[in-house]
N, C-alpha and C. Protein backbone atom coordinates (compact mmCIF):
# COMPACT_ATOMS: atom_id res chain seq x y z
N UNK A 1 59.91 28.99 81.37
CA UNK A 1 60.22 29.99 80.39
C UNK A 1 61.72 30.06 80.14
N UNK A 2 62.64 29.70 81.13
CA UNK A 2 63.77 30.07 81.12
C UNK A 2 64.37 28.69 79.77
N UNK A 3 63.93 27.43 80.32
CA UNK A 3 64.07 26.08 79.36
C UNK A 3 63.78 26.79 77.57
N UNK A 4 62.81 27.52 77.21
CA UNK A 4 62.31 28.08 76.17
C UNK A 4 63.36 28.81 75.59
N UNK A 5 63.79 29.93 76.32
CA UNK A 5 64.88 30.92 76.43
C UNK A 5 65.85 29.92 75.97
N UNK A 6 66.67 29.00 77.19
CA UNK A 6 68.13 28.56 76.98
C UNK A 6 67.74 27.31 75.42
N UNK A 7 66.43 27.05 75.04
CA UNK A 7 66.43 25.87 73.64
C UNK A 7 66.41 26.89 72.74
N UNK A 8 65.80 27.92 72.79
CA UNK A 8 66.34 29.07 71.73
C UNK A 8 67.68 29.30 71.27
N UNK A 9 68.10 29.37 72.44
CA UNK A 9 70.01 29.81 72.06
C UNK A 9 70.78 28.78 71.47
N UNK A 10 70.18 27.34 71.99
CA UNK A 10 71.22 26.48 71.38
C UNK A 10 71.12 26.37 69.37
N UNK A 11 69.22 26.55 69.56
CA UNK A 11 69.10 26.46 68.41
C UNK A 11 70.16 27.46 67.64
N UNK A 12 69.89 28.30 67.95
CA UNK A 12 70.56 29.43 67.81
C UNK A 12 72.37 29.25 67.10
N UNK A 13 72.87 28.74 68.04
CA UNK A 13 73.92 28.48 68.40
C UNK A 13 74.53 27.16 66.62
N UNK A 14 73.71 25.93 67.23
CA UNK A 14 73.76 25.85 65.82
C UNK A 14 72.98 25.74 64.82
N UNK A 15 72.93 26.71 64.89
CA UNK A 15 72.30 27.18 63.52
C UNK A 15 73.63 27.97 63.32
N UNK A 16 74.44 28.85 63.91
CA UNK A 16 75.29 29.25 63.63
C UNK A 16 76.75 28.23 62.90
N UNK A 17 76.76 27.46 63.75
CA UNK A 17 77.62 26.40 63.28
C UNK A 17 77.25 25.73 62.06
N UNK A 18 76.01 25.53 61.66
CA UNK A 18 76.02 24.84 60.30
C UNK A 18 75.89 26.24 59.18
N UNK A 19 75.73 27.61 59.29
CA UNK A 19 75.86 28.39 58.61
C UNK A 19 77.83 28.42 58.61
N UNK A 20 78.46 27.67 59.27
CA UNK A 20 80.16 27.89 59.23
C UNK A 20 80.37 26.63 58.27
N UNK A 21 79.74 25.96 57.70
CA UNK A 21 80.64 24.49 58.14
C UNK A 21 80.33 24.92 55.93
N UNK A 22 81.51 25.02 55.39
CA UNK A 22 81.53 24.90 53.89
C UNK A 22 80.45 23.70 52.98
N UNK A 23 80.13 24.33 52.08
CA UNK A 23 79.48 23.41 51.45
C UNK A 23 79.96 22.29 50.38
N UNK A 24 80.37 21.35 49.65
CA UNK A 24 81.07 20.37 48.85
C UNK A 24 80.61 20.74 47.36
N UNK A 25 81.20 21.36 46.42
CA UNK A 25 80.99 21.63 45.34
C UNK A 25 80.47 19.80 44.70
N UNK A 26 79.58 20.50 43.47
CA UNK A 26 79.42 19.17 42.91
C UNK A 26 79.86 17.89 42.68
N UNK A 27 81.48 18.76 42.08
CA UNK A 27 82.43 17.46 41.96
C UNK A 27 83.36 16.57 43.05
N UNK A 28 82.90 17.78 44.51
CA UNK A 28 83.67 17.10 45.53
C UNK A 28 82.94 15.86 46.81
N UNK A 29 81.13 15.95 45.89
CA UNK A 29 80.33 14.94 46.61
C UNK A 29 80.63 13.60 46.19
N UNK A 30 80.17 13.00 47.03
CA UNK A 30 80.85 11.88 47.06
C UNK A 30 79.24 10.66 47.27
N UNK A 31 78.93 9.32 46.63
CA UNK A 31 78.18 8.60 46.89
C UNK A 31 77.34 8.77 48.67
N UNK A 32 76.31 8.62 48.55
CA UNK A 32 75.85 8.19 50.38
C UNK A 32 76.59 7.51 51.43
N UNK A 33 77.07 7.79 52.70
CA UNK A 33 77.64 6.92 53.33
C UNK A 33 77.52 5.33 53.26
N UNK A 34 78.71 4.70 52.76
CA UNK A 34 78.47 3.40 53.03
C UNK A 34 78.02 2.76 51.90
N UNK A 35 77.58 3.46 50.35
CA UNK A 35 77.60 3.04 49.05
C UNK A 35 78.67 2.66 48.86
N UNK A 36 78.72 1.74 47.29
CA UNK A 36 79.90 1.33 46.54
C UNK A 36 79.43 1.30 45.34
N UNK A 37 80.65 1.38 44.42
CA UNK A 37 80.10 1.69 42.89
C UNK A 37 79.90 0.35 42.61
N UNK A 38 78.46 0.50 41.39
CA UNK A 38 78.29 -0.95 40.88
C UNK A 38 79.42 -1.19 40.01
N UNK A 39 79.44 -2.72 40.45
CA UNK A 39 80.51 -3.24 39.83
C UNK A 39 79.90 -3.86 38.57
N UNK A 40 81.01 -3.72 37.28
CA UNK A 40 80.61 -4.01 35.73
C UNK A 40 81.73 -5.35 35.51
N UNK A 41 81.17 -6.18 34.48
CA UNK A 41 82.04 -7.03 33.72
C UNK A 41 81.62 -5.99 32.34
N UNK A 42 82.75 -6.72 31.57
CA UNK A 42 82.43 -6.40 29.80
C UNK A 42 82.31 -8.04 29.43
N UNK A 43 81.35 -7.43 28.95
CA UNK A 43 80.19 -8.43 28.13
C UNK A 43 80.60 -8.16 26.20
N UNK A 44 81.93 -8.58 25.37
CA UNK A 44 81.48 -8.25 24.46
C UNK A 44 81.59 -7.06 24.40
N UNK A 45 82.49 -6.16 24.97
CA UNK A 45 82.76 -4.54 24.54
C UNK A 45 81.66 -3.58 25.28
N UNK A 46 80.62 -4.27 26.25
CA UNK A 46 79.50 -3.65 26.98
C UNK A 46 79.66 -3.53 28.21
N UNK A 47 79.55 -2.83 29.12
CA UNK A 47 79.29 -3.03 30.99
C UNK A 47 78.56 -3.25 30.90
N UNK A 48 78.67 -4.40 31.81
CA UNK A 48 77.13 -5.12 32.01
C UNK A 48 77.15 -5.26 34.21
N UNK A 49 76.39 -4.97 34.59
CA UNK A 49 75.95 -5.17 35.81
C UNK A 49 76.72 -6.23 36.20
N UNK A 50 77.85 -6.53 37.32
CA UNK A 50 78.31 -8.16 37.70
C UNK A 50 77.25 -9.00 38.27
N UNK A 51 76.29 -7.80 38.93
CA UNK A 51 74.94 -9.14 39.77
C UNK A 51 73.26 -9.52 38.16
N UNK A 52 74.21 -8.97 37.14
CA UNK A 52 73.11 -9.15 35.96
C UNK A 52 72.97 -10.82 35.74
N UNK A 53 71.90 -11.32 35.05
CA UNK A 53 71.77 -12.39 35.01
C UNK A 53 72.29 -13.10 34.16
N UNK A 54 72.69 -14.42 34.40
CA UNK A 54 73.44 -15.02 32.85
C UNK A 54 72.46 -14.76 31.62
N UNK A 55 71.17 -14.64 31.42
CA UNK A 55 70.59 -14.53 30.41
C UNK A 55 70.59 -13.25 29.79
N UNK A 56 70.96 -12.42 30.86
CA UNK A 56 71.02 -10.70 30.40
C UNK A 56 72.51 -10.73 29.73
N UNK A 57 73.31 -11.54 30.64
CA UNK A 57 74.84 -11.33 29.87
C UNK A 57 74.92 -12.23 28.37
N UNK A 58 73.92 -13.25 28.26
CA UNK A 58 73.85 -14.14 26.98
C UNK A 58 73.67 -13.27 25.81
N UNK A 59 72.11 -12.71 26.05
CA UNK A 59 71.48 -11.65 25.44
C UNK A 59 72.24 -10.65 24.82
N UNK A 60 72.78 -9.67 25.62
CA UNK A 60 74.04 -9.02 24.85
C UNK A 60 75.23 -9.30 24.15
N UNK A 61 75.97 -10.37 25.06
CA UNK A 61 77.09 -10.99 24.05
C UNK A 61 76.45 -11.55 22.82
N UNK A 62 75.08 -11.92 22.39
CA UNK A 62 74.88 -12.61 20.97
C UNK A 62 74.56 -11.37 20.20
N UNK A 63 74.10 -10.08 20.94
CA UNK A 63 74.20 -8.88 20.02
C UNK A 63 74.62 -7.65 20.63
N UNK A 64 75.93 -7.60 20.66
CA UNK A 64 76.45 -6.34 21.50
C UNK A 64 75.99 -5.09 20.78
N UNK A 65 75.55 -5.01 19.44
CA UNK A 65 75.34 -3.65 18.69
C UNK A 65 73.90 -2.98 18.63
N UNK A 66 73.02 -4.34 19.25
CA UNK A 66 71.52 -3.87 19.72
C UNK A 66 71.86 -3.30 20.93
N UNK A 67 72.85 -4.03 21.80
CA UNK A 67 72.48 -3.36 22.97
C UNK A 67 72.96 -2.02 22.97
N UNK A 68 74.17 -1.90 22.16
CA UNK A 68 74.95 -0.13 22.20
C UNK A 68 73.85 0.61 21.44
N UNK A 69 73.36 -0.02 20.84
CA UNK A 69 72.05 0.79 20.08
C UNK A 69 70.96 1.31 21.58
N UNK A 70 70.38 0.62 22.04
CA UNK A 70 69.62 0.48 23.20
C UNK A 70 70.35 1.63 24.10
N UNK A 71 71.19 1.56 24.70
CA UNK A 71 71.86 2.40 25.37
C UNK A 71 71.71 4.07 25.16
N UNK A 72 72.38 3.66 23.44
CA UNK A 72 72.14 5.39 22.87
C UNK A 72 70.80 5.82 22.68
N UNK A 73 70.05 4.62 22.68
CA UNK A 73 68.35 5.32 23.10
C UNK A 73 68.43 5.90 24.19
N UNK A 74 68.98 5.71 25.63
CA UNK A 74 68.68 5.86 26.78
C UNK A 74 69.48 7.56 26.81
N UNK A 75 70.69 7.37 26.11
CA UNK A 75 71.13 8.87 26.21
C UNK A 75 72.38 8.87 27.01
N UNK A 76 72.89 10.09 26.52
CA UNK A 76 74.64 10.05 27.34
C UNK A 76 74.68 9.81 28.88
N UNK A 77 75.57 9.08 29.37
CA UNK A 77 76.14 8.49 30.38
C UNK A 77 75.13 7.21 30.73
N UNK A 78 74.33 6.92 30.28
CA UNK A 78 73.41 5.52 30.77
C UNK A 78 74.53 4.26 29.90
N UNK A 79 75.38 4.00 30.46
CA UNK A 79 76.40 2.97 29.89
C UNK A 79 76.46 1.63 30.68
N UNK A 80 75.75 1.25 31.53
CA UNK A 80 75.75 -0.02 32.74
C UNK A 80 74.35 -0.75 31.70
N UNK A 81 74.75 -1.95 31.77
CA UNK A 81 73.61 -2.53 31.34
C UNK A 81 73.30 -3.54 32.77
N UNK A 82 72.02 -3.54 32.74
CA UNK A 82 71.46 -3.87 34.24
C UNK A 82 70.97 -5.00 34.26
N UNK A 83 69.71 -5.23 32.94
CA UNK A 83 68.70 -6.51 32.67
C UNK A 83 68.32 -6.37 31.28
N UNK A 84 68.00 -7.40 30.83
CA UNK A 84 67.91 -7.63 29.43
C UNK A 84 67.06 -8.51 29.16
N UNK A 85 66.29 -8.76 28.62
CA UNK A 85 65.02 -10.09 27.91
C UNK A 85 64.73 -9.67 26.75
N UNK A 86 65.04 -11.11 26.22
CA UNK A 86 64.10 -11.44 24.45
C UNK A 86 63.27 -11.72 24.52
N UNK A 87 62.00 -11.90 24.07
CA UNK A 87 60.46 -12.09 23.86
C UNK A 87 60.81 -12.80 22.45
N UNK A 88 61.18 -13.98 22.38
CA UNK A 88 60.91 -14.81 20.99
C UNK A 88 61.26 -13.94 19.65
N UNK A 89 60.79 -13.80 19.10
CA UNK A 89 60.79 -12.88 17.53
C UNK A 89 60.69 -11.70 17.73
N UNK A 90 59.93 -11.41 18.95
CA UNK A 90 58.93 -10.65 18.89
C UNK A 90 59.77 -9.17 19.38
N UNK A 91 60.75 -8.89 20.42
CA UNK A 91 60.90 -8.01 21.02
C UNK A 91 62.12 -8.06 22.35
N UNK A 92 62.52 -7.19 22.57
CA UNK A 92 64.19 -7.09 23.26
C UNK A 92 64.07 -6.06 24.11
N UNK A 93 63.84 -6.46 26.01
CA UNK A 93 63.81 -5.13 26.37
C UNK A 93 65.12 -4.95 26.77
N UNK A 94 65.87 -4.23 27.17
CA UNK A 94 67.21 -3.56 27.66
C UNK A 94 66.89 -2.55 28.92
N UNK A 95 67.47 -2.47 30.32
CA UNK A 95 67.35 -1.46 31.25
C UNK A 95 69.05 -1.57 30.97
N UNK A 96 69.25 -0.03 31.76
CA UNK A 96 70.38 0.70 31.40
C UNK A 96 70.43 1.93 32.82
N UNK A 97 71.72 1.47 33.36
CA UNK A 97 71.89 3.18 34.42
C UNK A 97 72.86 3.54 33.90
N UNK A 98 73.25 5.15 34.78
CA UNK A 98 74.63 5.28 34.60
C UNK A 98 75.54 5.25 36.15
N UNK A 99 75.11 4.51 36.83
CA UNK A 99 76.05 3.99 38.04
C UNK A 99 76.02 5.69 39.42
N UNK A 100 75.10 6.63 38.68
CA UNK A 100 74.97 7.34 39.96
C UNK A 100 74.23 7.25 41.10
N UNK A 101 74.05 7.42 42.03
CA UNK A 101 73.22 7.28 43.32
C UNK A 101 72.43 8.31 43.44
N UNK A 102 71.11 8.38 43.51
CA UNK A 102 70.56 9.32 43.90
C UNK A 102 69.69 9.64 44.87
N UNK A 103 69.61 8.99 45.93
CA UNK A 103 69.26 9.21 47.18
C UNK A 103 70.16 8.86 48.29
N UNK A 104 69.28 8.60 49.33
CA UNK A 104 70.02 7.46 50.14
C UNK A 104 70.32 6.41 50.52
N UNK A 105 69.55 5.83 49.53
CA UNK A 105 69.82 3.94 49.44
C UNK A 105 70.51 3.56 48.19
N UNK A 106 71.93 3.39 48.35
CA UNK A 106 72.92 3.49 46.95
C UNK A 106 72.70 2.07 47.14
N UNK A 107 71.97 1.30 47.02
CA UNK A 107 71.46 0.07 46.07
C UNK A 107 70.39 0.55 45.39
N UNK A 108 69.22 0.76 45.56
CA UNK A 108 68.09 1.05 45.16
C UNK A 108 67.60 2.30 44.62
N UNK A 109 68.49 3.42 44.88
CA UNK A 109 68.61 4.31 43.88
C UNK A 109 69.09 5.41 43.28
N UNK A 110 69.17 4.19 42.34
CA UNK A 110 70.19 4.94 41.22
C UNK A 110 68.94 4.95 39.97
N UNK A 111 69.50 5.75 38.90
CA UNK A 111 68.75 5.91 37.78
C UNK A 111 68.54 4.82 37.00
N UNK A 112 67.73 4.29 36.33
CA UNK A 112 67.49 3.61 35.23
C UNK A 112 66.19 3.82 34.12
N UNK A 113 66.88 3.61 32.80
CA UNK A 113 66.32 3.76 31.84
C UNK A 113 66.01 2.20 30.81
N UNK A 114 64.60 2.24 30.71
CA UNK A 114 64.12 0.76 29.79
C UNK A 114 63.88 1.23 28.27
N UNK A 115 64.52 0.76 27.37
CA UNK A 115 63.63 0.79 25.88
C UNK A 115 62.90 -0.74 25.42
N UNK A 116 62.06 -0.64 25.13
CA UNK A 116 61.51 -1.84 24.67
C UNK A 116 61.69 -2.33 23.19
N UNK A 117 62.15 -3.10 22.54
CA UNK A 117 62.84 -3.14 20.90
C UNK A 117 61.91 -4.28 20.00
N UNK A 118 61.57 -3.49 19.08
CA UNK A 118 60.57 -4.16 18.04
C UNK A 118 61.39 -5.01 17.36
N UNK A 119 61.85 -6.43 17.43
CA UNK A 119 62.55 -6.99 16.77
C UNK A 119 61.13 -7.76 15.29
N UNK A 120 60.34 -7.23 14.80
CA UNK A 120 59.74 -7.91 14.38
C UNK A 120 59.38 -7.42 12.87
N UNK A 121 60.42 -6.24 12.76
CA UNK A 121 60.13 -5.67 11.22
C UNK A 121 59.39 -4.86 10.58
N UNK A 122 57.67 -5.14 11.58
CA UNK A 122 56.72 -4.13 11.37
C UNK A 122 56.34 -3.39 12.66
N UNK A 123 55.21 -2.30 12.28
CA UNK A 123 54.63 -1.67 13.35
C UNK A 123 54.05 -1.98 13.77
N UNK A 124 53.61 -2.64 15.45
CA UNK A 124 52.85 -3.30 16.42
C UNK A 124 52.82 -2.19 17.28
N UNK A 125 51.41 -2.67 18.01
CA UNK A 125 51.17 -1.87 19.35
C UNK A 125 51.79 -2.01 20.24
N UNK A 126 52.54 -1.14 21.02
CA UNK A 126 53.58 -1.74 21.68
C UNK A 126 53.64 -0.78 22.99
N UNK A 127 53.55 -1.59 24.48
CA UNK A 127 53.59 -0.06 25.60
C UNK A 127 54.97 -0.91 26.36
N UNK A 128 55.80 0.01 26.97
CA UNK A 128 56.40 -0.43 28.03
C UNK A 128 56.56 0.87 29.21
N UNK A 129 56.33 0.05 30.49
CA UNK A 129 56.03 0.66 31.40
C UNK A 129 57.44 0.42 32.90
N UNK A 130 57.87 2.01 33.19
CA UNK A 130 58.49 1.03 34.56
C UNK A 130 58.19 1.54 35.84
N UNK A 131 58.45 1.08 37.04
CA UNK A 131 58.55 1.20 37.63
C UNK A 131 59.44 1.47 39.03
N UNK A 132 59.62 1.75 39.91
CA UNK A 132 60.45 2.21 40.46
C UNK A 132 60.70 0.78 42.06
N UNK A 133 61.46 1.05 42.92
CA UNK A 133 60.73 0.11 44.00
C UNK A 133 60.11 1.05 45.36
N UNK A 134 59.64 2.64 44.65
CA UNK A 134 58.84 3.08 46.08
C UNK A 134 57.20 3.12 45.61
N UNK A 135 56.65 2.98 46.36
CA UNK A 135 54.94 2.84 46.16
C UNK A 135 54.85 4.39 45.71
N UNK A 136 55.40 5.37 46.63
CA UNK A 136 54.93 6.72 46.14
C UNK A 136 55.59 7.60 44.65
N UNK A 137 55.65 6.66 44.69
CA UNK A 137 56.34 7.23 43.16
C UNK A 137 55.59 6.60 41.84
N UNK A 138 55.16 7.65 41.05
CA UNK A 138 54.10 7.01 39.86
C UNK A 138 54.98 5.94 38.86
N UNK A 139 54.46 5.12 38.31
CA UNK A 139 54.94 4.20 36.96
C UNK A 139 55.46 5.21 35.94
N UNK A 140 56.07 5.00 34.83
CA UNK A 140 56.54 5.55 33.66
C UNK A 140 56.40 4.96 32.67
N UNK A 141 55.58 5.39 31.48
CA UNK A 141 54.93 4.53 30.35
C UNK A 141 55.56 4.91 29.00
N UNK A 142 55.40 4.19 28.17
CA UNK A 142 55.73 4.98 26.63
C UNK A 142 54.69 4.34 25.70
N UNK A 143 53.55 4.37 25.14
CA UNK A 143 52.85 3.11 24.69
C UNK A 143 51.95 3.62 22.58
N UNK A 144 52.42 3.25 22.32
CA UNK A 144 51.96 3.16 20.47
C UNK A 144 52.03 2.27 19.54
N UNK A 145 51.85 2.58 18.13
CA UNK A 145 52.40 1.89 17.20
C UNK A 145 53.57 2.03 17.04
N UNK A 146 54.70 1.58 16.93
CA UNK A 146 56.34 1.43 17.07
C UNK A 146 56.50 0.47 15.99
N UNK A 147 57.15 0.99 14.67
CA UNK A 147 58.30 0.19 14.26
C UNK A 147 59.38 -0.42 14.44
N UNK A 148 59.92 0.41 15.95
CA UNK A 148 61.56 -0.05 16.32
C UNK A 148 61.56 -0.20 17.59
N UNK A 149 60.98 0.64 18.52
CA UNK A 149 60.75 0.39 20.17
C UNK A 149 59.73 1.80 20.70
N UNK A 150 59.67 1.34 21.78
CA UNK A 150 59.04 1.81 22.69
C UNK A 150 59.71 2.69 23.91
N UNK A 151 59.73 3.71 24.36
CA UNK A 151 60.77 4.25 25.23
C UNK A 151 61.46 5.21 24.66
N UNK A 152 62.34 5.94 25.07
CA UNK A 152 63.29 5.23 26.77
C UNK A 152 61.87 5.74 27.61
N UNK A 153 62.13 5.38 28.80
CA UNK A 153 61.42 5.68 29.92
C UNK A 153 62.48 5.57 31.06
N UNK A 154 62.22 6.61 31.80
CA UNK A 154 63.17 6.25 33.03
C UNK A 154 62.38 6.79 34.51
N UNK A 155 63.03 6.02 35.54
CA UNK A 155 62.74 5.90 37.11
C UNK A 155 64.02 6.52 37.65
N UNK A 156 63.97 7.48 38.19
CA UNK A 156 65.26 8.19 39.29
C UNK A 156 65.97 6.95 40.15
N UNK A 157 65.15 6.55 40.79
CA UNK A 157 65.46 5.58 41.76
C UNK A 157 65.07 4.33 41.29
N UNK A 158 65.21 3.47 40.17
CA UNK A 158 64.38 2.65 39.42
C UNK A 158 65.07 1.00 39.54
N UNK A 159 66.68 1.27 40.35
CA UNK A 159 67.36 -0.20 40.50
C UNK A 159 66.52 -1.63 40.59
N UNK A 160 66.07 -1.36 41.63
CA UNK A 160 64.93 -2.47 42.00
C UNK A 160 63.89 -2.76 41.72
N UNK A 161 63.48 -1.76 40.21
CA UNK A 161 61.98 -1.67 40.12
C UNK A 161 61.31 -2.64 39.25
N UNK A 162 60.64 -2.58 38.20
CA UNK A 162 60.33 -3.86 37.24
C UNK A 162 59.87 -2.93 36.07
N UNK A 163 60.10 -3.51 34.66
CA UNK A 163 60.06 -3.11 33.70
C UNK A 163 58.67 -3.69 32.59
N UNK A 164 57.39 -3.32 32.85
CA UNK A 164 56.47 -4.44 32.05
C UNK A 164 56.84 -4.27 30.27
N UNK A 165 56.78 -4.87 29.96
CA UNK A 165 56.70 -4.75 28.28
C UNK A 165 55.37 -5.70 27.24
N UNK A 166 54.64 -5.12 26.72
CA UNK A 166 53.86 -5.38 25.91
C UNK A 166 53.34 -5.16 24.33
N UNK A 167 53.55 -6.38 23.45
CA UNK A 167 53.31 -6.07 22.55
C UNK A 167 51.78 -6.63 22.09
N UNK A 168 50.93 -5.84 21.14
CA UNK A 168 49.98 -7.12 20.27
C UNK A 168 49.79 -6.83 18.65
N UNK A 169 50.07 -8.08 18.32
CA UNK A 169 49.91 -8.08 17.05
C UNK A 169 48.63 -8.51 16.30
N UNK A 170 47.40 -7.99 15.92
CA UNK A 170 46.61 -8.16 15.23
C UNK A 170 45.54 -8.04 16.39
N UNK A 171 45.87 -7.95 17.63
CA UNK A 171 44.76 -7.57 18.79
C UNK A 171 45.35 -8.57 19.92
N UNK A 172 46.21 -9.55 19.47
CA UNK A 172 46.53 -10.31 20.63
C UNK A 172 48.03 -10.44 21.09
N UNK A 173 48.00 -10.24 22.45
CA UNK A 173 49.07 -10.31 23.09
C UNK A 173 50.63 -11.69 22.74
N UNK A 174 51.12 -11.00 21.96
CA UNK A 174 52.11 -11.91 22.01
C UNK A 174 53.45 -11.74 22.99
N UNK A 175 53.90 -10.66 23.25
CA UNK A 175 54.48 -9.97 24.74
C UNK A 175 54.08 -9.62 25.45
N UNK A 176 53.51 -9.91 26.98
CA UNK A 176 53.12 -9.73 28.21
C UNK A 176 53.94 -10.03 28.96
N UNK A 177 54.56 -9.12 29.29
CA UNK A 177 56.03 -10.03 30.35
C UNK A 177 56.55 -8.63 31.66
N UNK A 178 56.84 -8.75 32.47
CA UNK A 178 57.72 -7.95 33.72
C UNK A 178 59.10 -8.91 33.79
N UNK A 179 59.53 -7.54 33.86
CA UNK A 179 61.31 -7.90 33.79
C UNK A 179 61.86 -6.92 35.60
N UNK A 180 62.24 -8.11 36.27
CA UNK A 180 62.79 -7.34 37.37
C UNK A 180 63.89 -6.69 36.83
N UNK A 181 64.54 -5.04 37.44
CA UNK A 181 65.26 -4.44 36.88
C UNK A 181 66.33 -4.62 38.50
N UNK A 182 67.75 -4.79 38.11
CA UNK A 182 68.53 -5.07 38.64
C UNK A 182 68.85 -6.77 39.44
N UNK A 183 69.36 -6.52 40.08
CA UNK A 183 69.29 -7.98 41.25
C UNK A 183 69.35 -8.08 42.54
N UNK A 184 67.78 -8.28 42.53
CA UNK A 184 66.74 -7.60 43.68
C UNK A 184 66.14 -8.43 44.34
N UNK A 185 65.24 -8.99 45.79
CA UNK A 185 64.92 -10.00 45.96
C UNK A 185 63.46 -10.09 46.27
């Protein structure tokens, strides 16, 4: 009983000490121990991810104004471009963070946002879906007839996750594709 007694007090005790210890206003938090900010090249007037792929950095430098378009789909501060794929004629997906951390694995998560882009003139059925890299966490869909894209959609923790994109035109799949989001293994 006495062991009961003296684990009470310590609790006790601190509990007192973490009711002393100040709390870090918003602006004075700081990334998870042992994060680092993703590092960007400019691509063509864009941040682009440094671990992005040469085809993601191709992709944008041949149209930097889809991708700033893409971006402002995603919404203020999503300015990192992460991964990028063309689908032939057919379609342009773009993922996009804005370089914050939001848990405790400052690789894996941070925010990201996918739009999927109708490069094809008309309205097709069109879904894109993402995903995150934790099992317990549901998918994120956007899926219709789209003249211009599909999305945004976004994953909290979505760095590592994969981005499906699908289009069909007349009933058949001409985009069926997963796009790993970041550079992940």
């Amino acid at each position: 009983m006495k062991t009961a007694v003296r684990f009470g007090g310590v609790c006790a005790a601190l509990l007192a000490v973490t009711l002393t210890v100040p709390t870090a206003s918003a602006a004075d938090r700081t990334e998870p121990k042992g994060s680092t900010p993703l590092a960007t090249v400019d691509v063509a007037g864009v941040k682009v991810d440094k671990e992005a792929s040469d085809e993601t950095k191709q992709i944008i430098g041949a149209d930097a104004g889809a991708a700033a378009t893409a971006a402002n789909v995603c919404g203020s501060g999503y300015t990192i471009s992460v991964r990028a794929a063309r689908y032939g004629t057919y379609g342009t997906t773009y993922t996009w963070t804005n370089g914050k951390v939001t848990g405790d694995n400052a690789y894996y998560d941070r925010p990201i946002c996918a739009v999927f882009f109708n490069d094809t003139g008309s309205a097709h059925y069109m879904r894109l879906k993402l995903a995150d890299n934790y099992t317990s966490t549901p998918d994120v869909e956007d899926s219709g007839t789209f003249s211009s894209y599909a999305g945004p959609v976004y994953q909290n923790r979505g760095y590592c996750g994969r981005a499906y994109s699908n289009m069909k035109i007349d009933g058949a799949n001409v985009v069926d594709n997963y796009l790993t989001v970041g550079s992940c293994n």
